[in-house]
Protein backbone atom coordinates (compact mmCIF):
# COMPACT_ATOMS: atom_id res chain seq x y z
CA UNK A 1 94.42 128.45 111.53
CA UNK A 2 94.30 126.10 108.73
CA UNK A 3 90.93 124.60 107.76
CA UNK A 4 92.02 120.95 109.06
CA UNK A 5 92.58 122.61 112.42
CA UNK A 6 89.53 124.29 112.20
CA UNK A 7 87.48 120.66 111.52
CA UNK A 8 89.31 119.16 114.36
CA UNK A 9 88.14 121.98 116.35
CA UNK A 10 84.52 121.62 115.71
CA UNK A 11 85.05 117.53 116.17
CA UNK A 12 86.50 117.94 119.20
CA UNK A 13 83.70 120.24 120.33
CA UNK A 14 80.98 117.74 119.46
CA UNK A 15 83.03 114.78 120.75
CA UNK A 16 84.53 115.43 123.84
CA UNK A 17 81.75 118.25 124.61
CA UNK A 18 78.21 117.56 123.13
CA UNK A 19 78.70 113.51 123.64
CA UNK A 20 81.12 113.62 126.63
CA UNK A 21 79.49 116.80 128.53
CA UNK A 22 83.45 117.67 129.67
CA UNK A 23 82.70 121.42 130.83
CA UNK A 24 86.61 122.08 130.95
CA UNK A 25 86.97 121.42 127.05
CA UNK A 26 83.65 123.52 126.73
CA UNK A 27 84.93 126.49 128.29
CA UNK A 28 88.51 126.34 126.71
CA UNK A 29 86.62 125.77 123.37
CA UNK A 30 84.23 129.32 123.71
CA UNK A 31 85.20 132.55 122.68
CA UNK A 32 84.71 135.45 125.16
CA UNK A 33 81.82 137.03 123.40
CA UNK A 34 80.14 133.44 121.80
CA UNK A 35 76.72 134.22 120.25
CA UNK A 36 74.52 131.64 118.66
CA UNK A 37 72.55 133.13 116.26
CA UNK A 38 70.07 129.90 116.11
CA UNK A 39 68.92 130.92 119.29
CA UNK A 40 64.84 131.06 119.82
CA UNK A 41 63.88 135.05 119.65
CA UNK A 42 64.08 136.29 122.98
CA UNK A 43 65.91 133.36 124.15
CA UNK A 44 69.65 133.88 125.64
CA UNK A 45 72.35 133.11 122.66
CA UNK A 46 75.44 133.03 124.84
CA UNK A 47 78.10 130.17 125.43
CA UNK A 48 75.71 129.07 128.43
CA UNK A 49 72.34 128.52 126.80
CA UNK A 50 74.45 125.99 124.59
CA UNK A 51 75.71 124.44 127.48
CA UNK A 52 72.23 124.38 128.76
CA UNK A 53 70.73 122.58 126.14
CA UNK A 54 73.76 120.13 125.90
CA UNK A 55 74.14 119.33 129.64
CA UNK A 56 69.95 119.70 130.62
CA UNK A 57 67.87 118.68 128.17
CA UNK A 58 69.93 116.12 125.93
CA UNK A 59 71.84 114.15 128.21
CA UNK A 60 69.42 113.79 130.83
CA UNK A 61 66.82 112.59 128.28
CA UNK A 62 68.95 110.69 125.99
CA UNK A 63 71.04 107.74 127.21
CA UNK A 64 74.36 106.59 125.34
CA UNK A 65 74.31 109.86 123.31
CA UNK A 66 76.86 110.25 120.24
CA UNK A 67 77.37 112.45 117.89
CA UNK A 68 78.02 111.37 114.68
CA UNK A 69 79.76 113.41 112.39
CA UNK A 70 78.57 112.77 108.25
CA UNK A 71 79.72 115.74 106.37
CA UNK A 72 82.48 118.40 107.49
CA UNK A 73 82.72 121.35 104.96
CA UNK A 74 85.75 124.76 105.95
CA UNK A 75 85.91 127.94 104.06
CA UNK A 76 87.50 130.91 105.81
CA UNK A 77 86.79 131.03 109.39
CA UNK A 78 83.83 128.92 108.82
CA UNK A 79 83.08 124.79 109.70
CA UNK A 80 79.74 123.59 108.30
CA UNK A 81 79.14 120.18 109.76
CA UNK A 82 76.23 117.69 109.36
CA UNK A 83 75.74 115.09 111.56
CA UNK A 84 73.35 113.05 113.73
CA UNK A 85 72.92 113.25 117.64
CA UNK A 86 71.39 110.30 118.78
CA UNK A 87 70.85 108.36 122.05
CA UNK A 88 67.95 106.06 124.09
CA UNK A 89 65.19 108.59 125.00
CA UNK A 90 65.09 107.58 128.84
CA UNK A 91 63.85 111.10 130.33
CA UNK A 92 61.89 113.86 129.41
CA UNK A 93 62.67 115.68 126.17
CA UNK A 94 61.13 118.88 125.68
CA UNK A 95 58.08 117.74 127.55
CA UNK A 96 57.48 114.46 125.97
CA UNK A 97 58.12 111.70 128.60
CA UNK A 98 60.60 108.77 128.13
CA UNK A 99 59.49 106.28 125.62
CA UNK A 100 62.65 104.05 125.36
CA UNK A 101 62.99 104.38 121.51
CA UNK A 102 65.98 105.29 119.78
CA UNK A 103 65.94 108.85 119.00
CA UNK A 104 68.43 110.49 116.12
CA UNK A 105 68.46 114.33 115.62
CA UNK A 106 69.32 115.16 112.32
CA UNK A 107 71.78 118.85 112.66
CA UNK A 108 73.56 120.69 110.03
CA UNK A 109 75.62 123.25 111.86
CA UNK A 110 78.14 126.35 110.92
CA UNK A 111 80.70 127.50 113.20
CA UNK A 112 83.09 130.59 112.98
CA UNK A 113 85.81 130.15 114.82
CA UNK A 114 88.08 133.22 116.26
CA UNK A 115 91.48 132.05 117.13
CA UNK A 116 90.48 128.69 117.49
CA UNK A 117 87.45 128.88 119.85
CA UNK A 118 83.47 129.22 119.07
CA UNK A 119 82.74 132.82 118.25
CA UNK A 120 79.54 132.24 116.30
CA UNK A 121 76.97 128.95 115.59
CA UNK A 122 74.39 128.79 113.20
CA UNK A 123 72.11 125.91 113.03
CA UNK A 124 69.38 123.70 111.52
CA UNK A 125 67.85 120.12 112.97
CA UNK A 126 64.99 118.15 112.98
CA UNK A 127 64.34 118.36 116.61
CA UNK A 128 60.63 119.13 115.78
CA UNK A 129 60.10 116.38 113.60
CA UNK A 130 61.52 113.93 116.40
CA UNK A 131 59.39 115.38 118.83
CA UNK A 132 56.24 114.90 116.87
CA UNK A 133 57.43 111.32 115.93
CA UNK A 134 57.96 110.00 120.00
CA UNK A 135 54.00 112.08 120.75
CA UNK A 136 52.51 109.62 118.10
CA UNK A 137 54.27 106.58 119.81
């Protein structure tokens, strides 16, 4: 797989998956065996727990959500990509109830792919900072 494959891979994954929620591209985009090693310690790190977080805690608390991709970097069987989730906080996030503000979630994000499907995630964001922000008002 070249490397420009590999980007439109990961775009399509954030596109039609993170800011669409289409399950069908979701499970034709996961490798059998998908482990994200960002996962929380003790916390599943299987294809589901990113579904999870996609499909029941960002898109029920964040209206119009897009992802917004900055920065795509390939080497290998690796995509780095930063980019910005962002949407209308309308429902709970994380415990802190709807406030109506914009909210923008800074992610940088590595992906090895395995014939063309998620076999491994890595990730950073600013989730926390976010949070904190909408508790302060």
């Amino acid at each position: 797989m070249s490397i420009h494959d590999a980007k439109t891979v990961v775009r399509r994954f954030n596109e039609e998956v993170i800011a669409g929620g289409d399950r069908a591209v979701f499970e034709k985009l996961m490798a059998p065996g998908f482990v994200n090693r960002s996962a929380p310690a003790g916390a599943p790190a299987g294809a589901e727990s990113m579904w999870n977080t996609f499909q029941n805690v960002l898109r029920p608390a964040l209206a119009g959500l897009t992802v917004t991709i900055h920065d795509q970097v390939g080497e290998g069987d690796k995509v780095t990509t930063r980019k910005t989730i962002s949407g209308t906080h309308v429902g709970p996030l994380l415990g802190v109830e709807a406030t109506g503000r914009q909210v923008s979630i800074d992610v940088i994000d590595i992906v090895r792919l395995e014939d063309g499907r998620y076999a491994e995630h890595w990730g950073i964001n600013n989730l926390a900072t976010v949070l904190a922000s909408l508790r302060q008002g």
